[in-house]
Protein backbone atom coordinates (compact mmCIF):
# COMPACT_ATOMS: atom_id res chain seq x y z
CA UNK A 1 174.90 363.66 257.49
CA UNK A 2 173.17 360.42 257.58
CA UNK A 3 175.10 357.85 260.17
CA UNK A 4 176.32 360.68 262.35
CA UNK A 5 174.76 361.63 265.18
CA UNK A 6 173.56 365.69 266.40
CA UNK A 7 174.20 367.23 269.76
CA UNK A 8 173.95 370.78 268.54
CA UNK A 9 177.69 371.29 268.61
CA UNK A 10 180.60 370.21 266.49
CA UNK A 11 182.21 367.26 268.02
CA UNK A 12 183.71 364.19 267.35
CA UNK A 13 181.12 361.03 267.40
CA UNK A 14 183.23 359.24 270.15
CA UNK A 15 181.63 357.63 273.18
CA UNK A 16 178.32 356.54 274.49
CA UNK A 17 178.18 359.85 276.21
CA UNK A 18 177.04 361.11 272.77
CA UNK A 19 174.06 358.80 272.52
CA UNK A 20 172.40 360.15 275.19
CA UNK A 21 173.49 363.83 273.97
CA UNK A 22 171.71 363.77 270.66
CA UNK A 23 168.24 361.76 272.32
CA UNK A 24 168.51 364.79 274.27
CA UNK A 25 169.32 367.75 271.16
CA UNK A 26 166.05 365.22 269.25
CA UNK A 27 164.20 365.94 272.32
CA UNK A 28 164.32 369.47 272.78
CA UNK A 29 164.06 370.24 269.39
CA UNK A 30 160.60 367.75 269.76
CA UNK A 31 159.23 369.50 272.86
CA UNK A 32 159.41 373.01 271.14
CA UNK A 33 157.64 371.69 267.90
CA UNK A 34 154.91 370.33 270.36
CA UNK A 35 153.92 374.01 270.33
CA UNK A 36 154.24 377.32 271.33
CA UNK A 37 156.91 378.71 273.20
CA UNK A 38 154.88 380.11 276.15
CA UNK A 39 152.97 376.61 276.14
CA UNK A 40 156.18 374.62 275.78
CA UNK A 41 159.22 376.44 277.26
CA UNK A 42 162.58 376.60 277.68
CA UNK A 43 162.13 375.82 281.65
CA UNK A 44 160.52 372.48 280.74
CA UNK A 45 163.57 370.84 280.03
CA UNK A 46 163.57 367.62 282.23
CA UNK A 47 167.26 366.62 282.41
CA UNK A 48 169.80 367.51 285.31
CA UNK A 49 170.81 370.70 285.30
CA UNK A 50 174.19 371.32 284.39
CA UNK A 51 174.70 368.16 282.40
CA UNK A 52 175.44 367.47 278.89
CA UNK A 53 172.59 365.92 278.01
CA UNK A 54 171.15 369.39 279.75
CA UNK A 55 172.93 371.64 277.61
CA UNK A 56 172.32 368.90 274.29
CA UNK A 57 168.47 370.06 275.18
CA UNK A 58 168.52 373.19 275.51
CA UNK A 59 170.37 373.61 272.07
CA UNK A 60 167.43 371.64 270.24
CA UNK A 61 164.80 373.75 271.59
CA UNK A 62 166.97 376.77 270.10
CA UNK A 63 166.88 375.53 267.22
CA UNK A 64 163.32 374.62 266.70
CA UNK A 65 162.60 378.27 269.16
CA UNK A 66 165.00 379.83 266.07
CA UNK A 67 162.62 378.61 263.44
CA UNK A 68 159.50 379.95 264.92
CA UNK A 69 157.13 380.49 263.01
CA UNK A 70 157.57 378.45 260.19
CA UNK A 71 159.58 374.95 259.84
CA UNK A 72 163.46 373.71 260.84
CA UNK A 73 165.80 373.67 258.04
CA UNK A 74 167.36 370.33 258.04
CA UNK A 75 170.71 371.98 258.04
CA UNK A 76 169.76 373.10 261.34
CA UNK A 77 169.68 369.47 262.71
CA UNK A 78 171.55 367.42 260.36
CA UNK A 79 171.61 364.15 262.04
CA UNK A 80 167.50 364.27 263.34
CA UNK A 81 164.95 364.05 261.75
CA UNK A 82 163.16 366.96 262.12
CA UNK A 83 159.60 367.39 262.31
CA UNK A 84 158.36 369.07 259.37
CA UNK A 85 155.08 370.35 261.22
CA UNK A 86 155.12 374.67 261.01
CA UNK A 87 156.33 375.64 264.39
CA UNK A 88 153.84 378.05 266.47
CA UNK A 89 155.68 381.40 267.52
């Protein structure tokens, strides 16, 4: 939904935590797109371990790992915009 923002999980959009949640769901779901998954994995995630913001990344490159090969659905990702480049399995 336009306005709203996307963390990967169903939660209310209260707080500035959540800004830095959904960079972090955009940016996973980014990194995967870059590529493949053996050229851009799971492991490259640069955020503290343990953290939301961790977690928020991980979920996004799910998503775009989940749509390998072909493209994300943009019910997928709601609030990102997705990159619409086919995704390399």
């Amino acid at each position: 939904m336009t306005g709203q923002l996307d963390f990967g999980i169903g939660l209310n959009n209260a707080g500035a935590a959540r800004i830095m949640a959904a960079r972090a769901f955009s940016e996973g779901i980014y990194f995967r797109a870059s590529g493949t998954a053996a050229a851009f994995p799971i492991s490259g995630n640069p955020l503290q371990q343990g953290s939301d913001e961790d977690a928020a990344w991980d979920r996004g490159w799910t998503v775009a790992d989940d749509a390998s090969p072909g493209t994300i659905a943009q019910s997928a990702a709601p609030g990102v915009a997705i990159p619409t480049n086919a995704i390399a399995a």
